[in-house]
C-alpha atoms as a PDB file:
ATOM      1  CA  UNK A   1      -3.865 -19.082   3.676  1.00  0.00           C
ATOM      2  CA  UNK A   2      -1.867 -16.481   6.190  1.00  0.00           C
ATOM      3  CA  UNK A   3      -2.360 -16.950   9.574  1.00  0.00           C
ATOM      4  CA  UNK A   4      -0.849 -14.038  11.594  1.00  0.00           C
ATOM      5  CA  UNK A   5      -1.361 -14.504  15.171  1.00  0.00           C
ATOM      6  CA  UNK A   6      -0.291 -11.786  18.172  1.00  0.00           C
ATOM      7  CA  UNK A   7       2.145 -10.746  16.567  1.00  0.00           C
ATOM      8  CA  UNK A   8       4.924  -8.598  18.597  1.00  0.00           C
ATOM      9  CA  UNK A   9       8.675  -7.096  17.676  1.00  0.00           C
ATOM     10  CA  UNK A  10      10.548  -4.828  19.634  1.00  0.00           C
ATOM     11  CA  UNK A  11      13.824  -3.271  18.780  1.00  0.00           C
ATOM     12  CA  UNK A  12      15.285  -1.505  21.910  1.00  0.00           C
ATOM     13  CA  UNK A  13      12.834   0.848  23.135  1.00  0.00           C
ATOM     14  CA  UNK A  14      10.732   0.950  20.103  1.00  0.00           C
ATOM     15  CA  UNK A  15       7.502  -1.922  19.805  1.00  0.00           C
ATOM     16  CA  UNK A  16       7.424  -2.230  15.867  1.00  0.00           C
ATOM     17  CA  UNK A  17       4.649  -4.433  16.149  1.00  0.00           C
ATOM     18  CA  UNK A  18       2.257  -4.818  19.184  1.00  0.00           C
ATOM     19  CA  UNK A  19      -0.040  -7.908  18.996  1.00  0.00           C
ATOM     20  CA  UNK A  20      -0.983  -7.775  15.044  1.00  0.00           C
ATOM     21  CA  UNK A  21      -3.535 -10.433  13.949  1.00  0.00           C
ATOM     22  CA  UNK A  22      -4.245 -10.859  10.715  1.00  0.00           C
ATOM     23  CA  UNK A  23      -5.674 -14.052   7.680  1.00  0.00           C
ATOM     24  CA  UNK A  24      -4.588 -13.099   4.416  1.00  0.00           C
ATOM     25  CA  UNK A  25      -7.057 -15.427   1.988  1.00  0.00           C
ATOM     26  CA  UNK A  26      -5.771 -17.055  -0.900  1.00  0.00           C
ATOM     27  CA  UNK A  27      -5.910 -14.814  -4.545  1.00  0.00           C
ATOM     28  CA  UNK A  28      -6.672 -11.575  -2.229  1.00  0.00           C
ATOM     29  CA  UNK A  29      -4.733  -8.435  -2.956  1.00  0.00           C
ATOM     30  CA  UNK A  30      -4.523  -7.448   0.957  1.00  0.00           C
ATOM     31  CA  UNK A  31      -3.355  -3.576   1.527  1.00  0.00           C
ATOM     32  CA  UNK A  32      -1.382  -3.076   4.369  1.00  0.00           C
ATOM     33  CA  UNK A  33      -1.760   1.448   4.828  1.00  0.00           C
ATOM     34  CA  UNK A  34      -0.009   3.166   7.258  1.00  0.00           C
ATOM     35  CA  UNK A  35       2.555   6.035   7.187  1.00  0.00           C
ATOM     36  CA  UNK A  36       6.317   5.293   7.308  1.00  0.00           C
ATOM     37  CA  UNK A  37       7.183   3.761  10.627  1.00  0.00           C
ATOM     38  CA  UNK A  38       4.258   2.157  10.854  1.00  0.00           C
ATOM     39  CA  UNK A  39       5.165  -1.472  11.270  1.00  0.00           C
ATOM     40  CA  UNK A  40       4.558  -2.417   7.840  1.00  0.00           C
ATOM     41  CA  UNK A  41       8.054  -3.412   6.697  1.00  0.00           C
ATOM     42  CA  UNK A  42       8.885  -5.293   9.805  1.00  0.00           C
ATOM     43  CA  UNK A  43       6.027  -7.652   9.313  1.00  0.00           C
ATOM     44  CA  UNK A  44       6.846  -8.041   5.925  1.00  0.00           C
ATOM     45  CA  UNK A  45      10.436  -8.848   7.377  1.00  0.00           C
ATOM     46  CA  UNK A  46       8.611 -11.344   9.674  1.00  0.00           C
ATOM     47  CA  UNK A  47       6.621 -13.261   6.837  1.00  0.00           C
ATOM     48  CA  UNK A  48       9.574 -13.599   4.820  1.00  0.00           C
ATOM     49  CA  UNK A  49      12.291 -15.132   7.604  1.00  0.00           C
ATOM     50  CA  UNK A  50      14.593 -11.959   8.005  1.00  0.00           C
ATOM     51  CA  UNK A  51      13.255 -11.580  11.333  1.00  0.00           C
ATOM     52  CA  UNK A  52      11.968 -13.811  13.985  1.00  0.00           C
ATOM     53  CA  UNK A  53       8.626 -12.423  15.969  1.00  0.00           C
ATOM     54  CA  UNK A  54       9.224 -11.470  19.939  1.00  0.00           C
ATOM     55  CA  UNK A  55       6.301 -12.954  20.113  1.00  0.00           C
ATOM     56  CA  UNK A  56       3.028 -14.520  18.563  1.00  0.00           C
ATOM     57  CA  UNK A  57       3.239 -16.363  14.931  1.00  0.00           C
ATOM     58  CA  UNK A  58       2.790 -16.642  11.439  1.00  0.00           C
ATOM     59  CA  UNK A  59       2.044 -19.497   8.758  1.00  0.00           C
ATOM     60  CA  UNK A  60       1.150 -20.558   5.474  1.00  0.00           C
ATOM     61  CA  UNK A  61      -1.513 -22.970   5.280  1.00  0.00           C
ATOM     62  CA  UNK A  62      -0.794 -24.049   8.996  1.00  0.00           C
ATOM     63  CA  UNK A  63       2.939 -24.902   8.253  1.00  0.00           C
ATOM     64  CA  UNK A  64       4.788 -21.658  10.310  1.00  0.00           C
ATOM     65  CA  UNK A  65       6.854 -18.969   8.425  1.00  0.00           C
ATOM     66  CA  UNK A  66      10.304 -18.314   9.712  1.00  0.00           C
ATOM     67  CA  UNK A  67      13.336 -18.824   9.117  1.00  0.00           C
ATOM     68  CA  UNK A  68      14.200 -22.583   9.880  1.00  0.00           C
ATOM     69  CA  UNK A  69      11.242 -23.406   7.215  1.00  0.00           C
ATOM     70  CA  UNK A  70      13.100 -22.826   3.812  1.00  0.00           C
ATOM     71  CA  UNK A  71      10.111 -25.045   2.374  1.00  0.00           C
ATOM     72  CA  UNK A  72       7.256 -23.012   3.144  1.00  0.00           C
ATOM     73  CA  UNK A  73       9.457 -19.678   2.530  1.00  0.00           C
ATOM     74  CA  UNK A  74       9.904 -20.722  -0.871  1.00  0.00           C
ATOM     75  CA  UNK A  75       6.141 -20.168  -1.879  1.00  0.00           C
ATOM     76  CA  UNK A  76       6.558 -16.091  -1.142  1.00  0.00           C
ATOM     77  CA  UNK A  77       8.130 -13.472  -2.866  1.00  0.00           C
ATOM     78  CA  UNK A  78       9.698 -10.664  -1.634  1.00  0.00           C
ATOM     79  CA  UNK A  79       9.739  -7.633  -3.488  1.00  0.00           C
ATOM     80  CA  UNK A  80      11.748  -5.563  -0.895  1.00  0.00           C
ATOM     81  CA  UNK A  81      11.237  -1.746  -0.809  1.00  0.00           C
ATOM     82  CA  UNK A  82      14.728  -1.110  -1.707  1.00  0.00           C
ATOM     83  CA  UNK A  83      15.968  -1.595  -4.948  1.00  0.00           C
ATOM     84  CA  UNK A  84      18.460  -5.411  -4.483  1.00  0.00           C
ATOM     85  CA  UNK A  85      20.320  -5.642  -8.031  1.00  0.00           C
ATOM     86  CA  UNK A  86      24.078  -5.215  -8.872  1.00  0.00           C
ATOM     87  CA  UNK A  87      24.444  -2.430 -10.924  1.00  0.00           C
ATOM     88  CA  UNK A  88      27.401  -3.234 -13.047  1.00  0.00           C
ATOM     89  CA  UNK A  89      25.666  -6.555 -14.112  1.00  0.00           C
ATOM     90  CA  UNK A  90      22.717  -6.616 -16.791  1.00  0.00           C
ATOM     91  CA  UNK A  91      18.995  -7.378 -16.270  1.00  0.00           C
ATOM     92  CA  UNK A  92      19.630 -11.309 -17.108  1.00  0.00           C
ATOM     93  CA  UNK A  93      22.723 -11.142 -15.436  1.00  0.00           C
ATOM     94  CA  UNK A  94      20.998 -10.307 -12.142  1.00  0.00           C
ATOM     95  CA  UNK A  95      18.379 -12.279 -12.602  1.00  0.00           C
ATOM     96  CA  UNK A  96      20.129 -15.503 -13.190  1.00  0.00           C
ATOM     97  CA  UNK A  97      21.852 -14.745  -9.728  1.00  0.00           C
ATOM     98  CA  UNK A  98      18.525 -14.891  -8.326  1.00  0.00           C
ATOM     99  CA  UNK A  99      17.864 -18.358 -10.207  1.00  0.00           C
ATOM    100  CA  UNK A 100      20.729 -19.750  -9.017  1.00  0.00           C
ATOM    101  CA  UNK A 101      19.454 -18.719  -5.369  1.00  0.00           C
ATOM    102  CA  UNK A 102      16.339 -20.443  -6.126  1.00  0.00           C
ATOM    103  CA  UNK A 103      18.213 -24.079  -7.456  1.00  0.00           C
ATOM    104  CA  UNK A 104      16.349 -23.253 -10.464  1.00  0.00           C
ATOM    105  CA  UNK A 105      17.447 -25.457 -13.480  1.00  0.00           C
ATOM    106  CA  UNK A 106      19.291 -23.496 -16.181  1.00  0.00           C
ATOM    107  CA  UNK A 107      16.859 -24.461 -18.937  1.00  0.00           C
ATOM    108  CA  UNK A 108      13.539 -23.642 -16.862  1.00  0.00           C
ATOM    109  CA  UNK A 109      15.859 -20.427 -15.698  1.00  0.00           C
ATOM    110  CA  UNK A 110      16.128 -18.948 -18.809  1.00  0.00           C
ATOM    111  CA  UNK A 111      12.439 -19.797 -19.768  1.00  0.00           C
ATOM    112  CA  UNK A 112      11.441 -18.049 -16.775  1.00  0.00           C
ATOM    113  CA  UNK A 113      13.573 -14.995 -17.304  1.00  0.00           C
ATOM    114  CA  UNK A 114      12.918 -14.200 -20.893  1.00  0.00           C
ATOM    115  CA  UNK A 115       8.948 -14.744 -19.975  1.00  0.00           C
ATOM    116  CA  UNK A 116       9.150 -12.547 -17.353  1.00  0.00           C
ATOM    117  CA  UNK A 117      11.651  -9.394 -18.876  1.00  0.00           C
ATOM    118  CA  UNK A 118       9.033  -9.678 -21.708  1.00  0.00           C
ATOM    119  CA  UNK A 119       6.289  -9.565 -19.472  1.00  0.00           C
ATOM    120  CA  UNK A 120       7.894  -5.887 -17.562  1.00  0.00           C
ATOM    121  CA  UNK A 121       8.863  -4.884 -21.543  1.00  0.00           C
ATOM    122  CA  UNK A 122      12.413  -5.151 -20.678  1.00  0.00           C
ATOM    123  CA  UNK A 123      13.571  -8.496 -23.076  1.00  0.00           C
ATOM    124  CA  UNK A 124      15.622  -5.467 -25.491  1.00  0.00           C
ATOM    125  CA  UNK A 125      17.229  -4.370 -22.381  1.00  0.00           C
ATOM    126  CA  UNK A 126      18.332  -7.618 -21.168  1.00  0.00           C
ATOM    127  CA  UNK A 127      22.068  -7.141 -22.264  1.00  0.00           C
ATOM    128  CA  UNK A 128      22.369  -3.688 -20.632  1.00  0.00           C
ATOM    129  CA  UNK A 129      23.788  -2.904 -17.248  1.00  0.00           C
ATOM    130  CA  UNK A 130      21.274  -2.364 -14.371  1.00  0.00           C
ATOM    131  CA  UNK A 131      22.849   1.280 -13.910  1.00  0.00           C
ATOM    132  CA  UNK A 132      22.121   2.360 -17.439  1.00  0.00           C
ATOM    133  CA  UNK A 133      17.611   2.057 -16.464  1.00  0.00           C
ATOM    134  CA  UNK A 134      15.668   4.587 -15.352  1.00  0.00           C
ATOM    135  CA  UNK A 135      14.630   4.426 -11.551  1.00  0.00           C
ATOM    136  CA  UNK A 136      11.062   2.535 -12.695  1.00  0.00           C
ATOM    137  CA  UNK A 137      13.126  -0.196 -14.975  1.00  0.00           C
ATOM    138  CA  UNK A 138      14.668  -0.851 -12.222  1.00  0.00           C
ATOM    139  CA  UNK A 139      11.521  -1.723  -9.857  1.00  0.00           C
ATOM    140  CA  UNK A 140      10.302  -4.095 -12.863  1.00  0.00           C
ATOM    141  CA  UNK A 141      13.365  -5.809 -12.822  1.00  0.00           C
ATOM    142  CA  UNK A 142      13.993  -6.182  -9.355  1.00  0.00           C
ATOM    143  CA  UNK A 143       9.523  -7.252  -9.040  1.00  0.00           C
ATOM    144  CA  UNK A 144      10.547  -9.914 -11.604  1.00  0.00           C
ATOM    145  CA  UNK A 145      13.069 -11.497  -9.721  1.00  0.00           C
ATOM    146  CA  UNK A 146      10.700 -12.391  -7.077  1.00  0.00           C
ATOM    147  CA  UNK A 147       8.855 -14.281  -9.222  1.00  0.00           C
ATOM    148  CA  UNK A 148      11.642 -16.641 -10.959  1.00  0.00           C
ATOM    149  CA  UNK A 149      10.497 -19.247  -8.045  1.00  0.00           C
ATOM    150  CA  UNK A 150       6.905 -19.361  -9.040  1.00  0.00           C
ATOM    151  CA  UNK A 151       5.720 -17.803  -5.696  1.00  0.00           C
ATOM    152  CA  UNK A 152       2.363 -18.420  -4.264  1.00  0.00           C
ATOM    153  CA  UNK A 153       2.665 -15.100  -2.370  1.00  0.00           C
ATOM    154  CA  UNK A 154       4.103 -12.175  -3.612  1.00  0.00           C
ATOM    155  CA  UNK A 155       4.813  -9.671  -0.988  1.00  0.00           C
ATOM    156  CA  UNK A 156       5.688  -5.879  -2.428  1.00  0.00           C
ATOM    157  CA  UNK A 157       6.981  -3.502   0.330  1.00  0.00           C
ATOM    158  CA  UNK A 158       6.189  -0.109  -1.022  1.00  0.00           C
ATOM    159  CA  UNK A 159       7.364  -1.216  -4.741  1.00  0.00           C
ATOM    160  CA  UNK A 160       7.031   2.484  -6.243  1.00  0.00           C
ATOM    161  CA  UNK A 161       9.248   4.387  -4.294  1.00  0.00           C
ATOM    162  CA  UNK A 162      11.257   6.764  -6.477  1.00  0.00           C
ATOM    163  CA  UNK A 163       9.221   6.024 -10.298  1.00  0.00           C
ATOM    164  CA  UNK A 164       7.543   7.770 -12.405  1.00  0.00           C
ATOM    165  CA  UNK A 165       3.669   8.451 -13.067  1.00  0.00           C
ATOM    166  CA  UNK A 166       4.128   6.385 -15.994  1.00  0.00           C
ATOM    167  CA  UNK A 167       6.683   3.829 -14.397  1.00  0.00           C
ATOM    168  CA  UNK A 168       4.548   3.485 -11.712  1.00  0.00           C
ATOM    169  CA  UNK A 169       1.309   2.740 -13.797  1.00  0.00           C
ATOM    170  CA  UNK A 170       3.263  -0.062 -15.497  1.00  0.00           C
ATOM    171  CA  UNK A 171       3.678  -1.425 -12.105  1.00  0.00           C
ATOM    172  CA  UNK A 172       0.193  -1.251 -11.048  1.00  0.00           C
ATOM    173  CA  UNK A 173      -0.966  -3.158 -14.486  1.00  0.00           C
ATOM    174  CA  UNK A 174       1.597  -6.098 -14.071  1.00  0.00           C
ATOM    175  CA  UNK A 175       0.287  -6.793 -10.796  1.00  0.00           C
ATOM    176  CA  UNK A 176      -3.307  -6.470 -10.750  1.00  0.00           C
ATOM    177  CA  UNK A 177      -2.737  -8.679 -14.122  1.00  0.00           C
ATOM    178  CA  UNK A 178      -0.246 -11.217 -11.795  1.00  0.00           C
ATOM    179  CA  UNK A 179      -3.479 -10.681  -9.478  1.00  0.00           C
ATOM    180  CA  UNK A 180      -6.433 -12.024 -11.886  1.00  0.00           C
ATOM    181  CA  UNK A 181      -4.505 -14.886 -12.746  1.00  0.00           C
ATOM    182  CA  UNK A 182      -4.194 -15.967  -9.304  1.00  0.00           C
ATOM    183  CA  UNK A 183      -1.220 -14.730  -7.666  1.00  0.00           C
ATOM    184  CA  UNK A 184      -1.874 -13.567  -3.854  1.00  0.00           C
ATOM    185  CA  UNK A 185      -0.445 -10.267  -3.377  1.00  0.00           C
ATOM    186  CA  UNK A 186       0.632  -8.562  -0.130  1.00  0.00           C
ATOM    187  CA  UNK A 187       1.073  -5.071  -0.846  1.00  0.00           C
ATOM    188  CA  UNK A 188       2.418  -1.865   1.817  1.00  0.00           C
ATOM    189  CA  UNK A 189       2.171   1.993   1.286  1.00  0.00           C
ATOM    190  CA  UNK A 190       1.670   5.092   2.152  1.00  0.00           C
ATOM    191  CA  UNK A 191       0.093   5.913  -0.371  1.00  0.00           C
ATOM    192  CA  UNK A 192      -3.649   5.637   0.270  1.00  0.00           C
ATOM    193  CA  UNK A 193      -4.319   6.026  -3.703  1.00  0.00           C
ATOM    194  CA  UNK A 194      -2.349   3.004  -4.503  1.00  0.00           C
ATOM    195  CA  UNK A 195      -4.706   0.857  -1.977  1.00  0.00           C
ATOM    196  CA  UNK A 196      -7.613   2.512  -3.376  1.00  0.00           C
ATOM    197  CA  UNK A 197      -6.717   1.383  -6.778  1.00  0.00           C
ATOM    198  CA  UNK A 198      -5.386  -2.003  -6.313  1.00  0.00           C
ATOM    199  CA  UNK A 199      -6.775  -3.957  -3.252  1.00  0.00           C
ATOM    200  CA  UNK A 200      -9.778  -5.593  -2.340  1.00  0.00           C
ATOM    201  CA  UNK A 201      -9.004  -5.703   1.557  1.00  0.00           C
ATOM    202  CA  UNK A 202      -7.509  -3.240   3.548  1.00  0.00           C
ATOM    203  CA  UNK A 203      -5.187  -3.120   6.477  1.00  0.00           C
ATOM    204  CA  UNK A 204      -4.508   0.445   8.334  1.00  0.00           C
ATOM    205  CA  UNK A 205      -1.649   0.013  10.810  1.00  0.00           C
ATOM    206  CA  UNK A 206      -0.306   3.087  13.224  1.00  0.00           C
ATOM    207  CA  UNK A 207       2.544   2.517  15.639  1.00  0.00           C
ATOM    208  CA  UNK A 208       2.307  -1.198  15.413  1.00  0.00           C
ATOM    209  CA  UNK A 209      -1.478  -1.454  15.562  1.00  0.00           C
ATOM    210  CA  UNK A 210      -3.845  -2.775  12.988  1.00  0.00           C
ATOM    211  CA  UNK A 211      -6.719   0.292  13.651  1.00  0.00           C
ATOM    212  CA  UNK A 212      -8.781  -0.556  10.670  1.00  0.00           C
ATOM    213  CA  UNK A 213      -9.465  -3.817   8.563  1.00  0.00           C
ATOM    214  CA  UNK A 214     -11.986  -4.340   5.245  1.00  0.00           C
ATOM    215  CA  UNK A 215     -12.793  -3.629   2.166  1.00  0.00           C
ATOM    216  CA  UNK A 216     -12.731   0.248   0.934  1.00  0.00           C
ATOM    217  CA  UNK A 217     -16.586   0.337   1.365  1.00  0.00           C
ATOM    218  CA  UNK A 218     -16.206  -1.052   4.718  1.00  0.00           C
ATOM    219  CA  UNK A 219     -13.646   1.291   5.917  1.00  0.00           C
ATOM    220  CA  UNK A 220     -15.287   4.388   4.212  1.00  0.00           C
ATOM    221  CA  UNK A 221     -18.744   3.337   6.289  1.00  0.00           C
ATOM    222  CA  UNK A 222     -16.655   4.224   9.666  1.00  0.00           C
ATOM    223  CA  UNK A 223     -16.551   7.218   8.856  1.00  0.00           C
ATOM    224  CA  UNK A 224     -18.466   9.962  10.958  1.00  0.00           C
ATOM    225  CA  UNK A 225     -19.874  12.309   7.762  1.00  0.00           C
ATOM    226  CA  UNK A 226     -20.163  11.430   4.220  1.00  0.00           C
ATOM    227  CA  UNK A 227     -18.805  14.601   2.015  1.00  0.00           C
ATOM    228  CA  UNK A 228     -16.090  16.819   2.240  1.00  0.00           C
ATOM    229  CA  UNK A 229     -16.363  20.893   1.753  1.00  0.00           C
ATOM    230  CA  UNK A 230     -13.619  23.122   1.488  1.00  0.00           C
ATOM    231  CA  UNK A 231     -13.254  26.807   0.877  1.00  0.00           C
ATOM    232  CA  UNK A 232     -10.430  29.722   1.515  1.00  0.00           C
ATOM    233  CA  UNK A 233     -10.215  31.122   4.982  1.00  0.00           C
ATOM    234  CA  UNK A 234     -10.248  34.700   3.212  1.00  0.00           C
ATOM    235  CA  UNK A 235     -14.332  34.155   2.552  1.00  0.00           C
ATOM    236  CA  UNK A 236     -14.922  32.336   5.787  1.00  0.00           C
ATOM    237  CA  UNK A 237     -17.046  35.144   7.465  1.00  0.00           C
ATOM    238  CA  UNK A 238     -18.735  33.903  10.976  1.00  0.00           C
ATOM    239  CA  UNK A 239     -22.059  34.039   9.235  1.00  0.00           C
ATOM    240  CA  UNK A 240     -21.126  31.412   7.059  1.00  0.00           C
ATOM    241  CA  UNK A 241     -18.662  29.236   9.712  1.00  0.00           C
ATOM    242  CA  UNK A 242     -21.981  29.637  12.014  1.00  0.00           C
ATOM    243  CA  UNK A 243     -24.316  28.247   9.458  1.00  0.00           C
ATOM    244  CA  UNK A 244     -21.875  25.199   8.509  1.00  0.00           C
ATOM    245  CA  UNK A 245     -21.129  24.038  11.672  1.00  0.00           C
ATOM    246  CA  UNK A 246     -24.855  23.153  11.905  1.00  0.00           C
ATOM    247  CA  UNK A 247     -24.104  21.263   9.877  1.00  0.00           C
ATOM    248  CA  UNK A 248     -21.214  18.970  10.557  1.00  0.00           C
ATOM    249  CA  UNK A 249     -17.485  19.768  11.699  1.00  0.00           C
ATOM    250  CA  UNK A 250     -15.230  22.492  10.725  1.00  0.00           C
ATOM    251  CA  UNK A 251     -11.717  22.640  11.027  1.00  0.00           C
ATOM    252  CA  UNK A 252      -8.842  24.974  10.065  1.00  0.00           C
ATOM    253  CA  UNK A 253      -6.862  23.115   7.623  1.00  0.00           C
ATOM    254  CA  UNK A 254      -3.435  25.089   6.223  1.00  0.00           C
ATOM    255  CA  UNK A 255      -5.143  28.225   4.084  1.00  0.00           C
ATOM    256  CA  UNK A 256      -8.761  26.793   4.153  1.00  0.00           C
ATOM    257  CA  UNK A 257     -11.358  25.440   6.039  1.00  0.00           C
ATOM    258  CA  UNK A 258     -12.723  22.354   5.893  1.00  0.00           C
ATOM    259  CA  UNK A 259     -16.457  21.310   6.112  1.00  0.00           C
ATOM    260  CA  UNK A 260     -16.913  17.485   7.106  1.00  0.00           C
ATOM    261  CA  UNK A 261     -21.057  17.246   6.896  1.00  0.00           C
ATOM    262  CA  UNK A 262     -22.837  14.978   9.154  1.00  0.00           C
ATOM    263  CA  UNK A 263     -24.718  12.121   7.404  1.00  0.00           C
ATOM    264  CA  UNK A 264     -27.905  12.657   6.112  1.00  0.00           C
ATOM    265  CA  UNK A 265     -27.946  15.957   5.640  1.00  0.00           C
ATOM    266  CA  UNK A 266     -29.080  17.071   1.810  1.00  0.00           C
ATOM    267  CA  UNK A 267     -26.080  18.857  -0.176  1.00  0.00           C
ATOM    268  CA  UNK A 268     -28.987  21.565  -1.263  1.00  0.00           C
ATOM    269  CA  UNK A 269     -28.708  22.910   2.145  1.00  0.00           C
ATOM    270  CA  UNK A 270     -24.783  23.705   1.638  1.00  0.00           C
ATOM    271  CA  UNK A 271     -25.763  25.221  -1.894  1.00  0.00           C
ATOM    272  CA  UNK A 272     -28.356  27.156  -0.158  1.00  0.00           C
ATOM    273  CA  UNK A 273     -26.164  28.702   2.715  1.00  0.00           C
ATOM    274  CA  UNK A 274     -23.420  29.617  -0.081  1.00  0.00           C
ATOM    275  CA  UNK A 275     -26.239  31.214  -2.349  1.00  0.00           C
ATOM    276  CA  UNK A 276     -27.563  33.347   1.186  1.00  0.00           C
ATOM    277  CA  UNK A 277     -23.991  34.397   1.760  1.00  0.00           C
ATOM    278  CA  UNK A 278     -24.095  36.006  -1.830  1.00  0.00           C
ATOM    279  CA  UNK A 279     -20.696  33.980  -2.710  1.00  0.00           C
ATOM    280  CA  UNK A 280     -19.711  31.816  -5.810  1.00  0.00           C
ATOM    281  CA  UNK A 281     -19.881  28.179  -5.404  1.00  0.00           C
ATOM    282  CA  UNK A 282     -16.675  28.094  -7.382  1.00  0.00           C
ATOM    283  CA  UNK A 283     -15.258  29.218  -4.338  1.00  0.00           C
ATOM    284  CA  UNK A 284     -16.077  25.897  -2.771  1.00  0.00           C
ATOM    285  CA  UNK A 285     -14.393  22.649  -3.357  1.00  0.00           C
ATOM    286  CA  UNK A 286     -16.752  19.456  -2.957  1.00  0.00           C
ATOM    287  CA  UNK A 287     -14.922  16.579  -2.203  1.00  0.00           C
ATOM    288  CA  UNK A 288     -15.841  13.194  -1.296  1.00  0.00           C
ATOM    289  CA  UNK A 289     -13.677  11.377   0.999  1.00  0.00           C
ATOM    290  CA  UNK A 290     -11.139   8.952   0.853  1.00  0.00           C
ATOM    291  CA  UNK A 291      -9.389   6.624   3.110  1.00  0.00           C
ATOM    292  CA  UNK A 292      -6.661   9.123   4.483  1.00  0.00           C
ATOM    293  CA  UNK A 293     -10.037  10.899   6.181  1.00  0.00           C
ATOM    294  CA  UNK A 294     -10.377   7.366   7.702  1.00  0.00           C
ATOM    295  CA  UNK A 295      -7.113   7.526   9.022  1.00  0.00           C
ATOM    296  CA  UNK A 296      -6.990  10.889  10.099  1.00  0.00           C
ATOM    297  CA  UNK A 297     -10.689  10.369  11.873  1.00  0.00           C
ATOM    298  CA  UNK A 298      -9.110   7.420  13.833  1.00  0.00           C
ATOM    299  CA  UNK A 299      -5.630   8.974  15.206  1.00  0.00           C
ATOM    300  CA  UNK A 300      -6.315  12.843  14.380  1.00  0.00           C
ATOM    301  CA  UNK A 301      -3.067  13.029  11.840  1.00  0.00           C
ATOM    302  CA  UNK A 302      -2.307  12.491   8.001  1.00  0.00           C
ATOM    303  CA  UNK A 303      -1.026   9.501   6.914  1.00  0.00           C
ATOM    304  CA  UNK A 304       1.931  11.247   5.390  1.00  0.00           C
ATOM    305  CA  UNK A 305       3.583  12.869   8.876  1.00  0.00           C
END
């Protein structure tokens, strides 16, 4: 369906993007992880026709996406990660703006928006200005808009900045619900939860790189242990650090330590070693890992820095 090919930008000094390849298949909900300056909003720039690659390309269903072909644009949604609505205007006001954008005729328009703002809960709201809703109303009305056009792609670039728990739960149900129905979904964050949650395939891009590609099982698999130990620094007597790092690694993390154990080895023998040291295995946190260990295991930082 999306064909990205070498892809390259470069904005002074800085390489935004070096080389990224990717095929996006049609009715996935493709992650794209990978802390903030990353790369992941300027390829989201690039598949929408804000910006023009340096090099490489990028199409939909072989016909190329920039910005000369308003055609293929068309079929994508952008839901951009900062908030685009007037604020002195109401939800429908806004959103017939965006209609108009779209040439969409005023009786299919107003189908369209009172479907939709009934769809995000927000049809009793419709009269009332866009400065009067909450920070997560506001994200529902603005995800909306990019779907007036009947997109074949919608494209979220970090969508849940600044909502919510409950806000942002909202947001995840509308679009893995946009999602079974058929809607291909492009989705970025730093937030390795959200990916864990909602997508099927899984991007990890660092300084412009893809550095990992797959599903959550897939990416999980490079990993170089299986389970995750940690435990206060206060109890970590060399006795105990000895008998651990037999085995797997251990590593100084903040106020603890933390125990990644090879694969393989039987969590009885961690039990054991904490029983032999005479200490409380409430003292210990088991944890097994997640997909910011994958990142940190490929560039030796936290996705969040």
């Amino acid at each position: 369906m999306i064909a990205i090919e070498s892809v390259s930008k470069r904005f002074k000094r800085v390489e935004a993007l070096k080389g990224v390849s990717l095929d996006i298949e049609e009715g996935e909900f493709f992650g794209l992880l990978g802390p903030n300056g990353a790369g992941k909003s300027t390829l989201m720039n690039i598949l929408s026709g804000y910006l023009e690659a340096d090099e490489g390309s990028a199409s939909l269903d072989g016909q190329p996406l920039n910005a000369a072909n308003e055609k293929t644009r068309l079929k994508m949604g952008l839901v951009p990660q900062s908030i685009s609505l007037y604020e002195d205007l109401s939800a429908l006001q806004n959103l017939e703006i965006f209609g108009k954008l779209y040439q969409l005729p005023s009786k299919s328009l107003k189908e369209r928006m009172e479907f939709w703002l009934n769809k995000v809960q927000l049809w009793e709201r419709r009269n009332d200005k866009v400065k009067t809703f909450s920070g997560g109303m506001k994200r529902r009305v603005n995800l909306v808009s990019s779907l007036l056009h009947e997109p074949k792609i919608l494209m979220c670039d970090e969508p849940t900045v600044g909502v919510d728990p409950q806000s942002r739960n909202a947001i995840f149900e509308f679009l893995e619900e946009q999602n079974a129905v058929g809607l291909t979904i492009i989705y970025t964050t730093h937030y390795m939860e959200e990916v864990e949650r909602l997508c099927s395939r899984i991007a990890i891009i660092d300084n412009g790189e893809i550095i990992g590609l797959g599903t959550r099982e897939e990416l999980m698999a490079k990993l170089p242990f299986e389970d995750e130990v940690e435990f206060a620094k206060e109890i970590a007597r060399p006795s105990l650090l000895e008998a651990f790092r037999a085995l797997g690694e251990v590593e100084p993390i903040k106020e603890k330590y933390q125990l990644r154990v090879k694969p393989n080895i039987p969590m009885s023998r961690i039990h054991q070693i904490i029983e032999d040291e005479n200490l409380s295995h409430r003292q210990f946190q088991f944890k097994q890992p997640t997909l910011e260990a994958v990142f940190l295991s490929m560039t030796g930082r936290s996705l969040r820095e």
